[in-house]
C-alpha atoms as a PDB file:
ATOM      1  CA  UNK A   1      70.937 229.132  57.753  1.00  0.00           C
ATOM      2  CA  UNK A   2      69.716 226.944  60.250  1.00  0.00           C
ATOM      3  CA  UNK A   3      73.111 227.431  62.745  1.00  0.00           C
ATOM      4  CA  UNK A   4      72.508 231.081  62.143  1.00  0.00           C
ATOM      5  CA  UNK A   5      68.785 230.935  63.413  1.00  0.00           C
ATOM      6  CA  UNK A   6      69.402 228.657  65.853  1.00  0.00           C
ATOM      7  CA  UNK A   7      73.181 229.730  67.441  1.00  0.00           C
ATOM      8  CA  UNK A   8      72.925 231.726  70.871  1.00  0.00           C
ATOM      9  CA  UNK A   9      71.601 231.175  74.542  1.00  0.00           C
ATOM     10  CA  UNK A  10      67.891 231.386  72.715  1.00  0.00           C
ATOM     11  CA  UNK A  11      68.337 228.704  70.165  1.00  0.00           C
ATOM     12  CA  UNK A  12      66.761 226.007  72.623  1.00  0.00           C
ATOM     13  CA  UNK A  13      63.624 227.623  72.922  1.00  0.00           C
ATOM     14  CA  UNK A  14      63.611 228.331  68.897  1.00  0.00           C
ATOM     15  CA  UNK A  15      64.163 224.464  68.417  1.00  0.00           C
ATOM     16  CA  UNK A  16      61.580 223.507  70.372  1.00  0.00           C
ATOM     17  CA  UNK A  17      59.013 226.915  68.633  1.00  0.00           C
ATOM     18  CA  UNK A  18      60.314 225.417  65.734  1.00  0.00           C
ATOM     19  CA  UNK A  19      59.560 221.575  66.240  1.00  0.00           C
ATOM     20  CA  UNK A  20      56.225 222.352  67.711  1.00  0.00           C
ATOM     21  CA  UNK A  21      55.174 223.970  64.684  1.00  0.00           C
ATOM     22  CA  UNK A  22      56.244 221.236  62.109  1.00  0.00           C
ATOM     23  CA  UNK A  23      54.376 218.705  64.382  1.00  0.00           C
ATOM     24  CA  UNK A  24      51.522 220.744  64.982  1.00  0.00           C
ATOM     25  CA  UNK A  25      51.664 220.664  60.527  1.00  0.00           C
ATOM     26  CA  UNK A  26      51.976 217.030  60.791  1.00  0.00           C
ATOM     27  CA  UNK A  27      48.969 216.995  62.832  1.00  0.00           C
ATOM     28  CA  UNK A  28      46.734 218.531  61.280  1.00  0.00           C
ATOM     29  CA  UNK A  29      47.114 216.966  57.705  1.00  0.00           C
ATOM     30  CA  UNK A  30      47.138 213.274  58.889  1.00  0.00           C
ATOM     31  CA  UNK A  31      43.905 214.576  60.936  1.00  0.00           C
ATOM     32  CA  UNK A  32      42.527 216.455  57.944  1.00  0.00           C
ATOM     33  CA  UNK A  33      42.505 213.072  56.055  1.00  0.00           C
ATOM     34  CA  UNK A  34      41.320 210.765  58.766  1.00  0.00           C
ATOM     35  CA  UNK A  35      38.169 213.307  58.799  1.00  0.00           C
ATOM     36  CA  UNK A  36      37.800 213.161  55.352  1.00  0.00           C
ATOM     37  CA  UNK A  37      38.648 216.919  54.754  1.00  0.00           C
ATOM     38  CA  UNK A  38      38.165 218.939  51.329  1.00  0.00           C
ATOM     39  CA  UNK A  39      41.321 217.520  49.944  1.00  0.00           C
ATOM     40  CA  UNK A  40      39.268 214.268  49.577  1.00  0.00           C
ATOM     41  CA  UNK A  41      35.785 216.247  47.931  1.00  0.00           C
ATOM     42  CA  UNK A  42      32.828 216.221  49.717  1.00  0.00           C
ATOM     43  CA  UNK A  43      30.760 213.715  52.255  1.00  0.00           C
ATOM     44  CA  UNK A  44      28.634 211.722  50.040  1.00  0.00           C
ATOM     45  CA  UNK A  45      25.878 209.655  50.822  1.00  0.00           C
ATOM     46  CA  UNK A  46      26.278 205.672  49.373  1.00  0.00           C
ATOM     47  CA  UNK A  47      24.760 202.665  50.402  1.00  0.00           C
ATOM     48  CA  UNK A  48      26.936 200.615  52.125  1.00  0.00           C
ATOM     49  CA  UNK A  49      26.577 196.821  53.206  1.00  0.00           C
ATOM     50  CA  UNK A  50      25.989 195.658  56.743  1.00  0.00           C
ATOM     51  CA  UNK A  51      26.789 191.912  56.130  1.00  0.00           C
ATOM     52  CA  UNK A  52      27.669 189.524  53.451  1.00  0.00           C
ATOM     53  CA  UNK A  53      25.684 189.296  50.592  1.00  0.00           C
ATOM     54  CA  UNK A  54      24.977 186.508  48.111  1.00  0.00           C
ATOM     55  CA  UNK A  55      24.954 186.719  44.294  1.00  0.00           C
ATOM     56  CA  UNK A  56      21.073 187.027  43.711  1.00  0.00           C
ATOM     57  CA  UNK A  57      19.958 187.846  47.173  1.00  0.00           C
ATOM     58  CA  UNK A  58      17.893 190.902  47.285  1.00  0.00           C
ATOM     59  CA  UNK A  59      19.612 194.481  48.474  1.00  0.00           C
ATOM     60  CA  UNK A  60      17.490 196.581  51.125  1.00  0.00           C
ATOM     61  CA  UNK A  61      17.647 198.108  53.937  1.00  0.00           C
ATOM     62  CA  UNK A  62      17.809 194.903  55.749  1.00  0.00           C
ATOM     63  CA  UNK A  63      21.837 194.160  54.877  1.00  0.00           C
ATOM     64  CA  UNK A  64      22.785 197.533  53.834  1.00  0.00           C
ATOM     65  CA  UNK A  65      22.702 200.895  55.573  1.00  0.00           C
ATOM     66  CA  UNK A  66      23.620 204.577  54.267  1.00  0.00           C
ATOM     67  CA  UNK A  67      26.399 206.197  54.807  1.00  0.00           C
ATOM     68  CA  UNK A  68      28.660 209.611  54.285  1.00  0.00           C
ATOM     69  CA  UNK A  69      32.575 209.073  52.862  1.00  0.00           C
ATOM     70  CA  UNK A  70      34.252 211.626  50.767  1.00  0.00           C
ATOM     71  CA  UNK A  71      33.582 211.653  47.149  1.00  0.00           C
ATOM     72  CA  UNK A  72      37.460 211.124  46.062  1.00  0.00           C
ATOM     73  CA  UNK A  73      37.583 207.464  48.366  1.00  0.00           C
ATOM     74  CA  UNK A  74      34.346 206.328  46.552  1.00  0.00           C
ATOM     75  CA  UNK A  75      34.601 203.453  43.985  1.00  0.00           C
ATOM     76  CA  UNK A  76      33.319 204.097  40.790  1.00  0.00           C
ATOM     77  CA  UNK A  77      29.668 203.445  40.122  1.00  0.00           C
ATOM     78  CA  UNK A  78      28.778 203.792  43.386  1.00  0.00           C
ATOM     79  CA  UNK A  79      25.057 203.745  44.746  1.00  0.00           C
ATOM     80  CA  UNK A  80      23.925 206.421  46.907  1.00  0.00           C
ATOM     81  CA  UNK A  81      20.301 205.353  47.040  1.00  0.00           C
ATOM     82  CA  UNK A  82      18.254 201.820  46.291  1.00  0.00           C
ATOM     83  CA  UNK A  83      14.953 201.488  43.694  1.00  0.00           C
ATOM     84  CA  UNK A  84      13.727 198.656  45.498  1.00  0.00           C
ATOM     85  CA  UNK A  85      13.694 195.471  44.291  1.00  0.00           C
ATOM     86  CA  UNK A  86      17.421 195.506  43.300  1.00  0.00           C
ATOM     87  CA  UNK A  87      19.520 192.242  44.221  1.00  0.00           C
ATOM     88  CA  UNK A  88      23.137 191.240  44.001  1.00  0.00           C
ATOM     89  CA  UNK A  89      24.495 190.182  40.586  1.00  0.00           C
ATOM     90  CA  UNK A  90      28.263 189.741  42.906  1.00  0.00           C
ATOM     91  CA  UNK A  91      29.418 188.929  46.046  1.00  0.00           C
ATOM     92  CA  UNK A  92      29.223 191.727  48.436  1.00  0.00           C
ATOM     93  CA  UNK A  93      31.194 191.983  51.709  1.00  0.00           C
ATOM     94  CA  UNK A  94      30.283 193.620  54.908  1.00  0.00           C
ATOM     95  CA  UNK A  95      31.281 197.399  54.857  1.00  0.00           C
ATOM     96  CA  UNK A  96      31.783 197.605  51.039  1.00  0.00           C
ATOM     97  CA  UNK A  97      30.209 200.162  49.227  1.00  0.00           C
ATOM     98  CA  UNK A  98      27.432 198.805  46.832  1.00  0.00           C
ATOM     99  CA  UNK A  99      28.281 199.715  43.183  1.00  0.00           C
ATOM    100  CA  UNK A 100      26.299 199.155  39.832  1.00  0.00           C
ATOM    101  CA  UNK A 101      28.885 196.690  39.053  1.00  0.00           C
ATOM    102  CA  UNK A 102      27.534 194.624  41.426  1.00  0.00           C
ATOM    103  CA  UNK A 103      24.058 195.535  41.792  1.00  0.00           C
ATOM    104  CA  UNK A 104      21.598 193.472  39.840  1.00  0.00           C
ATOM    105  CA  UNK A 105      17.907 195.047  38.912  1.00  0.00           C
ATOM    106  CA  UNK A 106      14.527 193.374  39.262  1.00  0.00           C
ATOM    107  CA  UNK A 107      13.513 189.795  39.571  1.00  0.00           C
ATOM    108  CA  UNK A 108      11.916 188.497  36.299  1.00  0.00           C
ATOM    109  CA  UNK A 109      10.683 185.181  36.879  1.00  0.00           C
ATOM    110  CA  UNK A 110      13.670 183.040  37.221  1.00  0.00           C
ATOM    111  CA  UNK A 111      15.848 185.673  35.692  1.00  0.00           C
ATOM    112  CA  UNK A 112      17.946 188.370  37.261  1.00  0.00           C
ATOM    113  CA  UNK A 113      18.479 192.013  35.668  1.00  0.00           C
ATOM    114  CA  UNK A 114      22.407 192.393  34.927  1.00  0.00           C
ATOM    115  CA  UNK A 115      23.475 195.948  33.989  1.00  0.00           C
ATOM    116  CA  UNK A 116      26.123 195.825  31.066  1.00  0.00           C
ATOM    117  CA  UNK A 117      28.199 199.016  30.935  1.00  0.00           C
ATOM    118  CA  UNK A 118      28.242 200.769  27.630  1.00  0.00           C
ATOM    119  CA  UNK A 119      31.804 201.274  27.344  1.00  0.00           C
ATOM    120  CA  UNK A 120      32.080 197.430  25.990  1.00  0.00           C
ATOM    121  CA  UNK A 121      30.877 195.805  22.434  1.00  0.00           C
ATOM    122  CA  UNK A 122      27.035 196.652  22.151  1.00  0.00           C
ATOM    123  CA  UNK A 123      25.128 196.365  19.028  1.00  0.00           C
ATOM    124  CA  UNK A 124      21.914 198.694  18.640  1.00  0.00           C
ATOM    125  CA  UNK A 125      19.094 196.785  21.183  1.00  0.00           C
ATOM    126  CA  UNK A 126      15.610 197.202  21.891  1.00  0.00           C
ATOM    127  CA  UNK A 127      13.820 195.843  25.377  1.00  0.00           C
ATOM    128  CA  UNK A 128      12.884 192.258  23.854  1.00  0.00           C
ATOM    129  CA  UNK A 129      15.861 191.729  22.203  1.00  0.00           C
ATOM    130  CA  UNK A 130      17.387 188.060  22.806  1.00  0.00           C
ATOM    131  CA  UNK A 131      21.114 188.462  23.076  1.00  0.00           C
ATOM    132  CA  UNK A 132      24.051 186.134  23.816  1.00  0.00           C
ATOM    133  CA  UNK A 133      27.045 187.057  26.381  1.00  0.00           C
ATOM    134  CA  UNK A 134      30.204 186.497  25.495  1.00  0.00           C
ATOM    135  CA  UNK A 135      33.599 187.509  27.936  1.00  0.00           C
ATOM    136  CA  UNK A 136      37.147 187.420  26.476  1.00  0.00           C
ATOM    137  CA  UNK A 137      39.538 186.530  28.852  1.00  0.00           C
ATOM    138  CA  UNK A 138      44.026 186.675  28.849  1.00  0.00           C
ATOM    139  CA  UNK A 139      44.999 183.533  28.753  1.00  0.00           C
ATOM    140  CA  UNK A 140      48.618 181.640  28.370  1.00  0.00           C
ATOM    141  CA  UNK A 141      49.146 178.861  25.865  1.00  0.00           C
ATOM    142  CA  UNK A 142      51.998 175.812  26.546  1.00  0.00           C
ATOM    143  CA  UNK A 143      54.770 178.003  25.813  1.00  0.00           C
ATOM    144  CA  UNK A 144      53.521 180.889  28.065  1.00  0.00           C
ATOM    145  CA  UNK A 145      52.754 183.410  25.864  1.00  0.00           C
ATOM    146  CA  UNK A 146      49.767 185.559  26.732  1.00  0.00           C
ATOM    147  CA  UNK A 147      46.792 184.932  24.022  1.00  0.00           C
ATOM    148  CA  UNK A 148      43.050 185.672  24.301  1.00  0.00           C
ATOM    149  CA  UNK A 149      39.853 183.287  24.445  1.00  0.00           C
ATOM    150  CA  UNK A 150      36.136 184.044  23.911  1.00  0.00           C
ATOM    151  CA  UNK A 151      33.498 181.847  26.064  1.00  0.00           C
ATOM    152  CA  UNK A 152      30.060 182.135  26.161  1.00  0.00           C
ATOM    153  CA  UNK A 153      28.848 182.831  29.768  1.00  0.00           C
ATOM    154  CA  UNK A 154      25.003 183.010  28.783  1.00  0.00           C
ATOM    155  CA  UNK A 155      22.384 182.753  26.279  1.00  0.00           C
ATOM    156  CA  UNK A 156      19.280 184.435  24.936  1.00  0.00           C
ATOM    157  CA  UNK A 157      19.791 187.014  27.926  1.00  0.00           C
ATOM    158  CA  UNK A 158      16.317 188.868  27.494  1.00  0.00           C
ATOM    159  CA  UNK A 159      17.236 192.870  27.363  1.00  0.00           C
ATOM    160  CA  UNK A 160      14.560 194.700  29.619  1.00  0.00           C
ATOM    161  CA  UNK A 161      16.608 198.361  29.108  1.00  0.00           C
ATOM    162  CA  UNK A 162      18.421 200.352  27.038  1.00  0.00           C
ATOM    163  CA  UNK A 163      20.113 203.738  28.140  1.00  0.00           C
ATOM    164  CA  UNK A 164      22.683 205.851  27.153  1.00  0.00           C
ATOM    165  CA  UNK A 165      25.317 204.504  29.639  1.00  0.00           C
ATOM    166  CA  UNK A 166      23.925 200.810  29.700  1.00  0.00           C
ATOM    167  CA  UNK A 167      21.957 197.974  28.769  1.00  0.00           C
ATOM    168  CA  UNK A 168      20.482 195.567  31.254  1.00  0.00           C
ATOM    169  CA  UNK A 169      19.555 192.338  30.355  1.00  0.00           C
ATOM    170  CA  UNK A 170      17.770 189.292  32.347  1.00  0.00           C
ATOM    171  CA  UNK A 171      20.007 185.885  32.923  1.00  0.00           C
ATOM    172  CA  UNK A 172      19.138 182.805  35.009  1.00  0.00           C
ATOM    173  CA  UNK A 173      20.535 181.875  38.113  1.00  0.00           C
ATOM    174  CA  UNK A 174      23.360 179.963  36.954  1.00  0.00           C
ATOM    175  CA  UNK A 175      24.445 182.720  34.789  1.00  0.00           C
ATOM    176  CA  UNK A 176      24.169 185.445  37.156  1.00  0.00           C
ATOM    177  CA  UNK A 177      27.483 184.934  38.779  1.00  0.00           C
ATOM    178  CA  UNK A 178      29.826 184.131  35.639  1.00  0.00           C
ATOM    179  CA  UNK A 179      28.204 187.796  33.738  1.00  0.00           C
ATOM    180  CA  UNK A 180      28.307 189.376  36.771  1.00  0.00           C
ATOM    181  CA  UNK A 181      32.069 188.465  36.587  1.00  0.00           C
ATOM    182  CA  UNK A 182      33.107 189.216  33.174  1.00  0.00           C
ATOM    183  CA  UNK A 183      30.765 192.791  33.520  1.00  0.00           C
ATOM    184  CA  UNK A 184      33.404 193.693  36.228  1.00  0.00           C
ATOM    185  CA  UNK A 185      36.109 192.695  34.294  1.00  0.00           C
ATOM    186  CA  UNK A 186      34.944 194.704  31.160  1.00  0.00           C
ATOM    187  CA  UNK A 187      35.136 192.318  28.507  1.00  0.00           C
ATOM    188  CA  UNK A 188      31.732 191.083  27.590  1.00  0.00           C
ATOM    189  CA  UNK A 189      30.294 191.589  24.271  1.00  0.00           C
ATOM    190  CA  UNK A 190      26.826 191.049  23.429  1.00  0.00           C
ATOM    191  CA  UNK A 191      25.479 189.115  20.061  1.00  0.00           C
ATOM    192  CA  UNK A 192      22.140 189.957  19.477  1.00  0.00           C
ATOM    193  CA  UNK A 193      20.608 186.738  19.019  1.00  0.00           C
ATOM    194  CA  UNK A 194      16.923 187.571  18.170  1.00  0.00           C
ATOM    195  CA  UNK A 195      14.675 191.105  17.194  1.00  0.00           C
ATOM    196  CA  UNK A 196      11.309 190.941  19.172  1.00  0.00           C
END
């Protein structure tokens, strides 16, 4: 088909027509997704940080900013407006978007708020509720075989909130970081320790 179309003293200028057009395609898609462009959704606003922050170090407006991406590049969970008084139950790098994973709640005392999703092992709680916080983790034994261990990352975490999609509980410091990690590896399971 192609030799057909193309055959005779015109086919040069057809070529070219023809090349222009594909490119011109070309163009316009990779351009369409550098913009962001419906095939991605939407521009949605998320707060995204400026510089690094610290596991425990308070989130504002100081070390974040807001900013518009398409909704179909966005992690999930992610923020698209701060409380106040939130802080960092992870690490958070300079132009990452700030997710519930790694955003803490209020400071309590010496304690830090630590959403737990409610997609892992939660019995019934109540705000007052002492629970323990316990992460499973794939491990390989001296023959390397894959098995499974349980540790206990924290104790008598004080629950502050219960909602449909997740329970926040209070930790200390040193516990912040090794909850933090097992809530964004989604294997924690709570133990209710005490009924207040």
């Amino acid at each position: 088909m192609w030799a057909r179309l193309f055959k005779g003293p015109r086919s040069y200028p057809m070529i070219v027509a023809a090349a222009a057009a594909v490119t011109g395609l070309v163009v316009a898609a990779v351009a369409g997704l550098a913009g962001g462009g419906d095939s991605l959704g939407k521009h949605t606003a998320v707060v995204v940080a400026t510089q690094a922050i610290t596991p425990g170090e308070p989130i504002d407006a100081s070390n974040t900013e807001v900013r518009q991406y398409p909704a179909l590049t966005l992690p999930e969970g992610s923020v698209s407006a701060l409380g106040g008084g939130e802080v960092a139950s992870a690490g958070i790098f300079p132009g990452d978007v700030v997710t519930t994973a790694r955003l803490g709640g209020l400071q309590i005392g010496n304690r830090t708020e630590v959403a737990i999703p409610a997609h892992t092992a939660l019995p019934s709680l109540e705000p007052g509720d002492l629970v323990d916080v316990l992460v499973t983790l794939e491990v390989a034994n001296g023959l390397g075989n894959p098995s499974q261990a349980t540790l206990v990352v924290a104790t008598d975490a004080l629950v502050t909130h219960t909602a449909d999609t997740a329970v926040t509980i209070a930790v200390t410091s040193q516990e912040l970081l090794p909850v933090a990690s097992a809530v964004i590896q989604g294997s924690i399971t709570l133990a209710l320790v005490e009924r207040r």
